[in-house]
Protein backbone atom coordinates (compact mmCIF):
# COMPACT_ATOMS: atom_id res chain seq x y z
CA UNK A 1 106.29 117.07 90.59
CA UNK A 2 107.37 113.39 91.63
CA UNK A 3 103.70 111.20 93.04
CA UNK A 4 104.64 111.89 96.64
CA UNK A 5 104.82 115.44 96.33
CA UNK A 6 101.66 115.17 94.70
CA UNK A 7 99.63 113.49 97.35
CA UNK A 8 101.01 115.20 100.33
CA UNK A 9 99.72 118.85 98.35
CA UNK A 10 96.55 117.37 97.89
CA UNK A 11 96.39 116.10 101.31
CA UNK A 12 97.08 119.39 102.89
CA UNK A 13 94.06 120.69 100.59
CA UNK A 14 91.46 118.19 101.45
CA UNK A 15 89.74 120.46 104.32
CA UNK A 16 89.72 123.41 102.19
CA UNK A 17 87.82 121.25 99.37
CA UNK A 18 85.55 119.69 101.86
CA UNK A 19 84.31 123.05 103.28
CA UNK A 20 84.70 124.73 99.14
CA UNK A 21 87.19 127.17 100.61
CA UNK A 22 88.79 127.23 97.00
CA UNK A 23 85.73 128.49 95.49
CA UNK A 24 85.86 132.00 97.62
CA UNK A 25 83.06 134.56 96.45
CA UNK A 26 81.91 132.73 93.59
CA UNK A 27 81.45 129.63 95.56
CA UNK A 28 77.46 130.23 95.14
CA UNK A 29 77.90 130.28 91.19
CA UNK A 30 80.37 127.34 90.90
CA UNK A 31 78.06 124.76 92.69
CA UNK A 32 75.50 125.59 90.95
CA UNK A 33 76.84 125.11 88.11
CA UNK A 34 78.31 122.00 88.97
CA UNK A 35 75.37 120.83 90.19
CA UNK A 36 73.33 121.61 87.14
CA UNK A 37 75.72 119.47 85.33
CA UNK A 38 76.14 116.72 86.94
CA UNK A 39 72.56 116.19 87.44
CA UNK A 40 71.95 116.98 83.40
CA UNK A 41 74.16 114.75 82.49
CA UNK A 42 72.97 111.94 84.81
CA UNK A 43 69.45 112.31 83.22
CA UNK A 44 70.55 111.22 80.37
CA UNK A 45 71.92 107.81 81.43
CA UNK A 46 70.03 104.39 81.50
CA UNK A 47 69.60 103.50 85.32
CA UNK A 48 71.89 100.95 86.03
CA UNK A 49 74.65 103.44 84.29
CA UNK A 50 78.58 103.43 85.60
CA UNK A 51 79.95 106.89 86.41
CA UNK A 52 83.61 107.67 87.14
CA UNK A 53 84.10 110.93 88.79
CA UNK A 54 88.24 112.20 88.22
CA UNK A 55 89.63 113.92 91.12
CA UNK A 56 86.43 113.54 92.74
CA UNK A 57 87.55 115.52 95.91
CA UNK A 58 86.50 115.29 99.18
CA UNK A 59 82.76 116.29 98.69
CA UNK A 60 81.33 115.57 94.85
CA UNK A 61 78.37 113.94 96.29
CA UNK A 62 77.23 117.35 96.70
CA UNK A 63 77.23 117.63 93.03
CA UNK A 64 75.95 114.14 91.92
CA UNK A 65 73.72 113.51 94.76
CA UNK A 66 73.76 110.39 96.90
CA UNK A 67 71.36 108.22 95.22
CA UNK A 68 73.46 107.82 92.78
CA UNK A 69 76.37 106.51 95.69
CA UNK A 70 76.63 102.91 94.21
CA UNK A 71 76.73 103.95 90.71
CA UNK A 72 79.81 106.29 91.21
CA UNK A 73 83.65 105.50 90.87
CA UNK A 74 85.09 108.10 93.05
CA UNK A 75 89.06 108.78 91.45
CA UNK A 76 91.23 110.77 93.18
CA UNK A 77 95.34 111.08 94.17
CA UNK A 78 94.46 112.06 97.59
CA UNK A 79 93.92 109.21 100.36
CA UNK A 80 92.53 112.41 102.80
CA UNK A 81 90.34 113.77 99.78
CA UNK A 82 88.89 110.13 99.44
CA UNK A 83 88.37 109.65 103.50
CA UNK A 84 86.21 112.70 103.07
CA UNK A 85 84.37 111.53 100.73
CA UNK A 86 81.08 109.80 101.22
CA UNK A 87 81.21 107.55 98.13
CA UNK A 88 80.99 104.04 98.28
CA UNK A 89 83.85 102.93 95.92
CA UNK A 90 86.70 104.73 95.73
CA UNK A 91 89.91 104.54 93.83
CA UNK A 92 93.34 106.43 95.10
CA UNK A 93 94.93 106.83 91.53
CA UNK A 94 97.29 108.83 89.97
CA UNK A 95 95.59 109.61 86.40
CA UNK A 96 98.84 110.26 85.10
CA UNK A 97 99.55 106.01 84.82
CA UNK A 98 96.76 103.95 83.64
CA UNK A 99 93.48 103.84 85.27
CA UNK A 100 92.42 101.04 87.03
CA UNK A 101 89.09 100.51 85.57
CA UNK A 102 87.81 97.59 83.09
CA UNK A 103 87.79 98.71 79.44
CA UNK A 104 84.52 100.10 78.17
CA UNK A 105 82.68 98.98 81.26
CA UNK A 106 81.84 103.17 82.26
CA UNK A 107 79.20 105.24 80.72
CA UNK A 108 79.99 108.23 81.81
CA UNK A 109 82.90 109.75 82.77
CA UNK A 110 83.12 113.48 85.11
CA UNK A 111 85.46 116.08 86.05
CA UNK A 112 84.89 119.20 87.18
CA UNK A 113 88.12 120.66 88.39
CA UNK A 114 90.52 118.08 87.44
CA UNK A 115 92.03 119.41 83.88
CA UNK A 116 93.13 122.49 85.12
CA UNK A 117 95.85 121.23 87.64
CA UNK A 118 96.85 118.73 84.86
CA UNK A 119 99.65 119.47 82.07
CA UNK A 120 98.88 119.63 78.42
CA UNK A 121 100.78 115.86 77.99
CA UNK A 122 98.56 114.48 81.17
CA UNK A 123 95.53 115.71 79.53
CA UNK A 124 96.31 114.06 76.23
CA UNK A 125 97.34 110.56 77.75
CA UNK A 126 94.68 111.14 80.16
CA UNK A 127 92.20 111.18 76.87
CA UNK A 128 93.37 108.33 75.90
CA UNK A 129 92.41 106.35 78.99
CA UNK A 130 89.68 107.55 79.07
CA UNK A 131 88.78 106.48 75.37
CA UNK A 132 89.82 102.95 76.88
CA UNK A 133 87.22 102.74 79.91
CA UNK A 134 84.44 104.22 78.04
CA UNK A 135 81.51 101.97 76.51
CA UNK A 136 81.03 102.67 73.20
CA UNK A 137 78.87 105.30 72.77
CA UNK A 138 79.89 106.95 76.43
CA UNK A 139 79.62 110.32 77.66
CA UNK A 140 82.50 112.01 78.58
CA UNK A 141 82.28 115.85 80.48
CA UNK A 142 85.28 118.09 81.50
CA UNK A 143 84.10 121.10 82.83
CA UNK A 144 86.80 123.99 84.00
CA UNK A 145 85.44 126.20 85.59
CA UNK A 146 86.86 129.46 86.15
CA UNK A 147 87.32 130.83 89.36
């Protein structure tokens, strides 16, 4: 699928996310989980800590809480997604190119629905920047969950 075609799917989506219509019956379970996570994995962070969120979606502050608001990247292909989204900084990026975040300068990087839309080359060269924009000694959490 050529960029475009991309962004205009994920677009059309960006209601659905924002109101977790994708989630259907096990909506209940899948935030939770999510939630659970996210929080975990902040606790373990120092408190000035980076976080990049991948295909953040219209409404991971849900997830992540908003305290945390200035210390999140929000990354996502969709400009509508990312209008939803109550983050403070925001990226519109396609992950498949090179992300546009300093080398090692993120402690943690999230995604929670992300690697399952993404084919087995984008999740390899996707690894790889990733590698790039952690700190050494960075956390790194890709959670599918499946629903």
């Amino acid at each position: 699928m050529q960029n475009n075609e991309i962004v205009t799917f994920w677009n059309e989506q960006s209601w659905e996310w924002k109101h977790h219509r994708p989630f259907g019956p096990a909506l209940g379970e899948i935030r939770s989980f999510v939630h659970d996570q996210a929080h975990s994995l902040v606790a373990q962070l120092p408190h000035d800590a980076t976080i990049v969120d991948l295909g953040c979606g219209a409404d991971n502050m849900t997830y992540f809480g908003k305290p945390l608001l200035p210390r999140i990247i929000n990354l996502d292909i969709s400009p509508d997604m990312l209008k939803q989204n109550d983050a403070s900084q925001k990226i519109q990026a396609d992950i498949r190119f090179p992300l546009a975040i300093r080398s090692q300068s993120i402690d943690l990087v999230s995604s929670f629905f992300l690697m399952r839309y993404l084919s087995k080359e984008n999740h390899v060269s996707l690894l790889k920047e990733i590698r790039i924009v952690l700190k050494p000694g960075g956390i790194l959490r890709l959670s599918v969950p499946n629903f």
